[in-house]
C-alpha atoms as a PDB file:
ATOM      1  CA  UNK A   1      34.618  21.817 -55.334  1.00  0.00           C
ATOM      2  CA  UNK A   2      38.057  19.956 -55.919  1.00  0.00           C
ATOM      3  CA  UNK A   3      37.463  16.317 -55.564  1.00  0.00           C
ATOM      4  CA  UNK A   4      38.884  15.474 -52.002  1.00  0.00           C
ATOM      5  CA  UNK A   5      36.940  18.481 -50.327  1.00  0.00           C
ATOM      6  CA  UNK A   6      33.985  16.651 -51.641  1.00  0.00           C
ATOM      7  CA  UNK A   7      35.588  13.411 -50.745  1.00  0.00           C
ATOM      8  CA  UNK A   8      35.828  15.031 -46.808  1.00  0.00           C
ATOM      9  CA  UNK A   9      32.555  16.702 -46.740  1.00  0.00           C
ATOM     10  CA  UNK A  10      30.710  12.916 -47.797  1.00  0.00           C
ATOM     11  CA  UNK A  11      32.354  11.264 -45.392  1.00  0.00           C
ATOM     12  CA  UNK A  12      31.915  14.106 -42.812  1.00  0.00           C
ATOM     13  CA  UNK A  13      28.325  13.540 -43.644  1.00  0.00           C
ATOM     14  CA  UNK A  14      28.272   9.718 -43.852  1.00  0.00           C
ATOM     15  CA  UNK A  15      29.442   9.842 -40.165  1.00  0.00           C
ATOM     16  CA  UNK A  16      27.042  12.599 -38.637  1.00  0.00           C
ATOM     17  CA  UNK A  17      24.031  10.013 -40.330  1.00  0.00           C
ATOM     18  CA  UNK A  18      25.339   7.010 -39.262  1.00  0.00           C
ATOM     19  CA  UNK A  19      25.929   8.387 -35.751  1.00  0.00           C
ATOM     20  CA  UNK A  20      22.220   9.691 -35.525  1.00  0.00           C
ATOM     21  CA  UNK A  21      20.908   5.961 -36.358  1.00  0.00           C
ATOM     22  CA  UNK A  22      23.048   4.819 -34.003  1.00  0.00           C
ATOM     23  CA  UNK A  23      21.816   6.991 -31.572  1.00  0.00           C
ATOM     24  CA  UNK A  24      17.932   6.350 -32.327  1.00  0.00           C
ATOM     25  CA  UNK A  25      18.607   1.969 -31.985  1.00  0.00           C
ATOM     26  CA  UNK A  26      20.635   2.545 -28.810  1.00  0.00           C
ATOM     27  CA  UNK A  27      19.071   1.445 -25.812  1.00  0.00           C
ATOM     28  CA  UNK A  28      16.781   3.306 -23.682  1.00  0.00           C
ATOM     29  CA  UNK A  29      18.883   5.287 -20.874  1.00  0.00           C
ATOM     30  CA  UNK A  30      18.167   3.725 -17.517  1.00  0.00           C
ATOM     31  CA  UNK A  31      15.761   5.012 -15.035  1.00  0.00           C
ATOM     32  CA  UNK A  32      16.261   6.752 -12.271  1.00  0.00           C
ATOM     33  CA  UNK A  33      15.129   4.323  -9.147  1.00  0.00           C
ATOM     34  CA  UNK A  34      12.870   6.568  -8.236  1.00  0.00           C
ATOM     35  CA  UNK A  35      11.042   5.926 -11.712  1.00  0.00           C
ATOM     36  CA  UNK A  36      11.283   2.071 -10.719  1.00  0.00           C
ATOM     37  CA  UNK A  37       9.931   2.371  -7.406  1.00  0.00           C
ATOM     38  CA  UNK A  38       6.875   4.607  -8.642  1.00  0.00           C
ATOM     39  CA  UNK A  39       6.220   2.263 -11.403  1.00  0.00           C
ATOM     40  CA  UNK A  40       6.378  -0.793  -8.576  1.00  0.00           C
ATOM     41  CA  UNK A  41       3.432   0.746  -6.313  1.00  0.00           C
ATOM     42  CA  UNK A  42       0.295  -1.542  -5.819  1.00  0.00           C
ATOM     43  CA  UNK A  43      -2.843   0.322  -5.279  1.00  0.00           C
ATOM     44  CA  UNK A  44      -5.963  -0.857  -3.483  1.00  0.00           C
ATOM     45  CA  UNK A  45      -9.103   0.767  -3.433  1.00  0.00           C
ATOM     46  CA  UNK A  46     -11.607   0.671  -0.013  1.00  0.00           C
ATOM     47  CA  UNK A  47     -14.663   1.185   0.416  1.00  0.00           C
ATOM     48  CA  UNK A  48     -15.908   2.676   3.548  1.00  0.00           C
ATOM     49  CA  UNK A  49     -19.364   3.794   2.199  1.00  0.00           C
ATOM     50  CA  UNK A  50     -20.912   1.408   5.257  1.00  0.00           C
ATOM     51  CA  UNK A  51     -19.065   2.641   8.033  1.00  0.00           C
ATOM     52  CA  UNK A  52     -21.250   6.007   9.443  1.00  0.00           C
ATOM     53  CA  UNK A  53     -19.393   7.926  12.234  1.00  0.00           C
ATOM     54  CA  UNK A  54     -16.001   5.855  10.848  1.00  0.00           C
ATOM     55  CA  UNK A  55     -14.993   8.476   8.334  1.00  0.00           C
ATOM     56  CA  UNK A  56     -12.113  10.290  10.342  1.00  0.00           C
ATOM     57  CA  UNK A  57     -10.835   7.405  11.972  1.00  0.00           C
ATOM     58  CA  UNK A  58     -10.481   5.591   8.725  1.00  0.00           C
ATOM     59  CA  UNK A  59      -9.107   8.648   6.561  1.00  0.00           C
ATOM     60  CA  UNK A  60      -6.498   9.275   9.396  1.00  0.00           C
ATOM     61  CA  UNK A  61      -5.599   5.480   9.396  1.00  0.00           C
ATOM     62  CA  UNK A  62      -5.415   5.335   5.871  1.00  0.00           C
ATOM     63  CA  UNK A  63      -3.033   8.365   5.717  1.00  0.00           C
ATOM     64  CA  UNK A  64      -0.835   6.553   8.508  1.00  0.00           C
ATOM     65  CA  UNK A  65      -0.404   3.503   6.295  1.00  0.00           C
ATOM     66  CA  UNK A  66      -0.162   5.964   2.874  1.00  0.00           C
ATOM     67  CA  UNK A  67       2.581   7.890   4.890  1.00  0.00           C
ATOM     68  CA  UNK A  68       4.492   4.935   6.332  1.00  0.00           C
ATOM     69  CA  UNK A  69       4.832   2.399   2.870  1.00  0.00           C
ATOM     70  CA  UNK A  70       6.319   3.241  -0.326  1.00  0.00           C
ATOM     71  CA  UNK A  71       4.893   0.028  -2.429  1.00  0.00           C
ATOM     72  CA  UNK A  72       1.140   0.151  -1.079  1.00  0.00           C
ATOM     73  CA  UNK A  73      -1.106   3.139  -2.028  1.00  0.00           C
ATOM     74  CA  UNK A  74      -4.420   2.757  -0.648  1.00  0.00           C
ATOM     75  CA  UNK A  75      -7.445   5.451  -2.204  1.00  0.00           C
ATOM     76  CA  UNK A  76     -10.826   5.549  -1.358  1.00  0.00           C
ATOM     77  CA  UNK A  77     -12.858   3.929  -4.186  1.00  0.00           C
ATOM     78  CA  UNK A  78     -15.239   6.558  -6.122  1.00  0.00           C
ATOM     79  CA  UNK A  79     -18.881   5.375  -5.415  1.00  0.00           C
ATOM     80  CA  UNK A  80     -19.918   2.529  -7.544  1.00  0.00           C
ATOM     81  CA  UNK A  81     -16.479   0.620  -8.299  1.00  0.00           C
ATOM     82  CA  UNK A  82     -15.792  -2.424  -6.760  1.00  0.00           C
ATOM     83  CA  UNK A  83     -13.009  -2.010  -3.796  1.00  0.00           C
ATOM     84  CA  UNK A  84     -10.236  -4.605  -2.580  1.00  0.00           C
ATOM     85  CA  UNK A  85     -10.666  -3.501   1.083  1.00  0.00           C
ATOM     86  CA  UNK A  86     -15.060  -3.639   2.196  1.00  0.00           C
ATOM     87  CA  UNK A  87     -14.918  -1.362   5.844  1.00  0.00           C
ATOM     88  CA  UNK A  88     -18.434  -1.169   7.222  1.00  0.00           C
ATOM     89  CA  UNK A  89     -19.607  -0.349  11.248  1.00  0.00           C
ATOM     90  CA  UNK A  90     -21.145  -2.638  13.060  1.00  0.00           C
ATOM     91  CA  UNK A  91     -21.845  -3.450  17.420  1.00  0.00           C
ATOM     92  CA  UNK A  92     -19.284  -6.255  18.008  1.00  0.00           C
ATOM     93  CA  UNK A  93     -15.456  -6.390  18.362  1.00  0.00           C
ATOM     94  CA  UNK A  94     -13.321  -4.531  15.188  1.00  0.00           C
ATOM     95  CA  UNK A  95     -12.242  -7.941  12.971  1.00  0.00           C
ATOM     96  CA  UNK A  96     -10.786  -8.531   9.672  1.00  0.00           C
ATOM     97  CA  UNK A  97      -9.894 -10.978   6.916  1.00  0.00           C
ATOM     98  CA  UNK A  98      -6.149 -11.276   6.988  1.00  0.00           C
ATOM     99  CA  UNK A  99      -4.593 -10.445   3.511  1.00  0.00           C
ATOM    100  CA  UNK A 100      -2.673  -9.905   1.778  1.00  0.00           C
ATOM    101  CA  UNK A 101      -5.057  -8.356  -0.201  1.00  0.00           C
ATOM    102  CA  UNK A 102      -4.365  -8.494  -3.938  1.00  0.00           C
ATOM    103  CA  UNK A 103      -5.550  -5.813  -7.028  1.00  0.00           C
ATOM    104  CA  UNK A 104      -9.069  -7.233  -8.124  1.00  0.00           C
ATOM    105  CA  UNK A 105      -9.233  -9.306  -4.638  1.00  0.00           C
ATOM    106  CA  UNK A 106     -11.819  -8.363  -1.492  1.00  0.00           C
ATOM    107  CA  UNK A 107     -11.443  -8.519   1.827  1.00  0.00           C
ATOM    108  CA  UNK A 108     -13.860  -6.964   4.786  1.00  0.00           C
ATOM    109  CA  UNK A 109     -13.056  -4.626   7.877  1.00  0.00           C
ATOM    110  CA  UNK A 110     -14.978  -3.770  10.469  1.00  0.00           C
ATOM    111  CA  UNK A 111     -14.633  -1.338  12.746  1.00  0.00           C
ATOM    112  CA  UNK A 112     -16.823  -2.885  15.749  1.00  0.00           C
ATOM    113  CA  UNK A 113     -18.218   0.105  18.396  1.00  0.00           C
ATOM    114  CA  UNK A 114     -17.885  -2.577  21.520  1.00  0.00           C
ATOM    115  CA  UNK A 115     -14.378  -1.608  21.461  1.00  0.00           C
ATOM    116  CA  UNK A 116     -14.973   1.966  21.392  1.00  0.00           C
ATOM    117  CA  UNK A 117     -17.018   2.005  24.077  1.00  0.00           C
ATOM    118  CA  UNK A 118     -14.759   0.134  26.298  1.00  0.00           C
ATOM    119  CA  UNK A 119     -11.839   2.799  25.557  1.00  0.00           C
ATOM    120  CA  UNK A 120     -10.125   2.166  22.581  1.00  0.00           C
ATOM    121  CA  UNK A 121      -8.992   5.140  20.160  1.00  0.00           C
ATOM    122  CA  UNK A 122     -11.024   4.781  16.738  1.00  0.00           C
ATOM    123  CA  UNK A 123      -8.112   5.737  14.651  1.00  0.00           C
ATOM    124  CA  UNK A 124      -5.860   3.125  16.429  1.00  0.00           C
ATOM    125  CA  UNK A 125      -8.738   0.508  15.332  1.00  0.00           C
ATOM    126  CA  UNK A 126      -9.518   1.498  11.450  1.00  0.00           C
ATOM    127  CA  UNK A 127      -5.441   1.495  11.251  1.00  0.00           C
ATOM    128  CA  UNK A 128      -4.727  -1.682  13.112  1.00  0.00           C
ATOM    129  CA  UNK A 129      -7.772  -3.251  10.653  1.00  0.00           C
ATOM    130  CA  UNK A 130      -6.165  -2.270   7.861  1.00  0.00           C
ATOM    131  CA  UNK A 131      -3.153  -3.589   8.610  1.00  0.00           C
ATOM    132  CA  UNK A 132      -4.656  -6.979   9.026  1.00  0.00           C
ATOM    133  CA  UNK A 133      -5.934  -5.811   5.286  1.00  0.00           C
ATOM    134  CA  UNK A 134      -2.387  -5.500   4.268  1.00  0.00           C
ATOM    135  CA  UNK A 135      -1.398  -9.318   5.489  1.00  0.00           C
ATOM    136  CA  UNK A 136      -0.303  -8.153   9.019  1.00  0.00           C
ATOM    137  CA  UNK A 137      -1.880 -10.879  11.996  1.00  0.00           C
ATOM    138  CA  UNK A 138      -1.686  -9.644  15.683  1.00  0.00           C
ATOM    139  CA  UNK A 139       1.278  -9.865  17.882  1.00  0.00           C
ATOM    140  CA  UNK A 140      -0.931 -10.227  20.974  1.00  0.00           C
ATOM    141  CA  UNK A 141       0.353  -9.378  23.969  1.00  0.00           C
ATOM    142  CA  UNK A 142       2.606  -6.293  22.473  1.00  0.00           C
ATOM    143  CA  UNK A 143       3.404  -3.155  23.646  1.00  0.00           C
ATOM    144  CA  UNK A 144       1.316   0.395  22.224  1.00  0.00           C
ATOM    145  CA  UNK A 145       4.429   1.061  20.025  1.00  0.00           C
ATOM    146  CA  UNK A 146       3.007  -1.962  17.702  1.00  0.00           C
ATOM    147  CA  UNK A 147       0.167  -1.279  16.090  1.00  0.00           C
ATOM    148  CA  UNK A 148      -0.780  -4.806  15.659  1.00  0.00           C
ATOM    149  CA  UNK A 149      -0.677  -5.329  19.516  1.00  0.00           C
ATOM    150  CA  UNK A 150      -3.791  -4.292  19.392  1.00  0.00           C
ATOM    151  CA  UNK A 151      -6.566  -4.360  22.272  1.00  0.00           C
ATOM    152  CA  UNK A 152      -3.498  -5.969  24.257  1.00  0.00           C
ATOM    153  CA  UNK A 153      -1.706  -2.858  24.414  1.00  0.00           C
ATOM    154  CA  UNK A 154      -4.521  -1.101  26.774  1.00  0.00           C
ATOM    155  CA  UNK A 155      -6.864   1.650  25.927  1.00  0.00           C
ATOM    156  CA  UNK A 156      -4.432   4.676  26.447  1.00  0.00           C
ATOM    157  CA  UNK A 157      -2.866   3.985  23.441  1.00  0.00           C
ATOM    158  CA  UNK A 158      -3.556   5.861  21.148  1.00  0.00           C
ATOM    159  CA  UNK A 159      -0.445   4.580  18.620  1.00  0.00           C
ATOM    160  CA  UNK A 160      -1.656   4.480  14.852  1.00  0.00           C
ATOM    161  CA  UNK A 161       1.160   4.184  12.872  1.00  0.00           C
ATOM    162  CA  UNK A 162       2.781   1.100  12.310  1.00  0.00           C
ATOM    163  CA  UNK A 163       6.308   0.453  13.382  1.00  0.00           C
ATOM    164  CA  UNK A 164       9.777  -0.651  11.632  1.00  0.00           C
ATOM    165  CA  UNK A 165       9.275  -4.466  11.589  1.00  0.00           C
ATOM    166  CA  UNK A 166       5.260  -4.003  10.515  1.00  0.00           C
ATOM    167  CA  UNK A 167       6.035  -1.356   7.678  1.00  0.00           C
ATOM    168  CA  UNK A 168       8.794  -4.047   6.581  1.00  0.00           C
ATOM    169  CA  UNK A 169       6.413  -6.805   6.707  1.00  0.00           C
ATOM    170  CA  UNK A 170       4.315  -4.849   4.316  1.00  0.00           C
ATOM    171  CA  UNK A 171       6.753  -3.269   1.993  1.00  0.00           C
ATOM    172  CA  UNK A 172       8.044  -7.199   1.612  1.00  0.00           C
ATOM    173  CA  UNK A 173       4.478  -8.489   1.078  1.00  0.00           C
ATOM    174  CA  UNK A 174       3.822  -5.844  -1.890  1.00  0.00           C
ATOM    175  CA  UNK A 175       7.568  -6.106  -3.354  1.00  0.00           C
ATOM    176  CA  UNK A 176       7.980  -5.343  -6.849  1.00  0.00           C
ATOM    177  CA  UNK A 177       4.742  -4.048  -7.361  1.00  0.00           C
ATOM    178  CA  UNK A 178       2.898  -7.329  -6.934  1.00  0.00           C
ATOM    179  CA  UNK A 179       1.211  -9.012  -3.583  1.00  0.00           C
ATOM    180  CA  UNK A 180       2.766 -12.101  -1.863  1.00  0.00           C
ATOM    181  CA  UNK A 181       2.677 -14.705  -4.365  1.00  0.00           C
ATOM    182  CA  UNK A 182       1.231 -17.224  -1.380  1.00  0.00           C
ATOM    183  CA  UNK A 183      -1.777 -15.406   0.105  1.00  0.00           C
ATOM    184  CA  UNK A 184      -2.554 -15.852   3.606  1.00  0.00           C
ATOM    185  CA  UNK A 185      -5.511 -18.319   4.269  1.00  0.00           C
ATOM    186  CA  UNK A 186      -8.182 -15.099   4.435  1.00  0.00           C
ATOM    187  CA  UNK A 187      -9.445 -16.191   8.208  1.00  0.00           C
ATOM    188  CA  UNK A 188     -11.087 -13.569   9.911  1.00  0.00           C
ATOM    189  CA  UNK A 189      -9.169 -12.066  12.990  1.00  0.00           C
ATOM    190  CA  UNK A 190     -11.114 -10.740  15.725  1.00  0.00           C
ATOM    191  CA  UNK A 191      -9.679  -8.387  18.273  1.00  0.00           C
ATOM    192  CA  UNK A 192     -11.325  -8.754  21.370  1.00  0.00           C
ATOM    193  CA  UNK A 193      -9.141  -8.911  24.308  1.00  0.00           C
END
């Protein structure tokens, strides 16, 4: 091979090499938001292992919330493990501990049966509870199109998923993956009329 051919092909190959390294110490390609926003999701775990004659209403509220926010995944906690949200049934008026509740934190729900037998709709309750779960007080009187109206809004309504301002509220709460960095002061709201 005559001296520059070998000259070319060395340098040929010097490049390809020092193009590969290049390539392997370059930064990592950005990811698609999607990626981000996946990677930003806060899951909490409940327990509703205490709350007999609950289960639909609470798996249909749950599914409201899980269908409505993008940064707040909420599963029901396989039995044993310790859950951020306690539900359990009891006689009195539905209450909860306002949250937000964070990863590793607890607060308790529950779904009281004096309001069902006055009227209300169970799955309006176990989601309006949870939503008290998920740092949302009441906005007492309201109309049924807010779900945190609660009791106020009459026992016809049967509204259980939250609207525009109260998925914002929530989505803000549980931005970038983490729970409001001031939680609320954890008092109990009860939501008798």
């Amino acid at each position: 091979m005559p001296h520059s051919s070998w000259l070319k092909a060395a340098c040929t190959a010097a490049t390809i090499t020092l193009a590969a390294a290049t390539a392997a110490h370059a930064a990592p390609a950005p990811q698609p938001a999607t990626a981000k926003a996946a990677a930003a999701v806060v899951t909490l775990r409940y327990d509703d292992s205490r709350a007999a004659g609950w289960e639909a209403a609470i798996a249909a509220g749950v599914a409201s919330w899980n269908q409505n926010v993008a940064n707040v995944r909420l599963v029901e906690a396989a039995p044993g493990t310790r859950a951020e949200i306690q539900i359990v049934a009891t006689t009195g008026w539905p209450q909860a501990t306002l949250g937000p509740v964070r990863p590793g934190g607890q607060v308790r729900v529950e779904l009281g049966s004096q309001a069902v037998s006055q009227g209300y709709d169970k799955t309006r309750i176990a989601a309006h509870e949870v939503g008290h779960s998920l740092g949302l007080p009441d906005t007492k009187p309201g109309p049924c199109s807010q779900l945190m109206s609660g009791s106020s809004a009459g026992t016809s309504c049967t509204n259980a998923v939250p609207n525009a301002t109260e998925r914002a509220r929530v989505e803000s709460a549980y931005a970038n993956g983490l729970a409001s960095l001031v939680p609320a002061a954890g008092r109990t709201l009860v939501d008798a009329p």
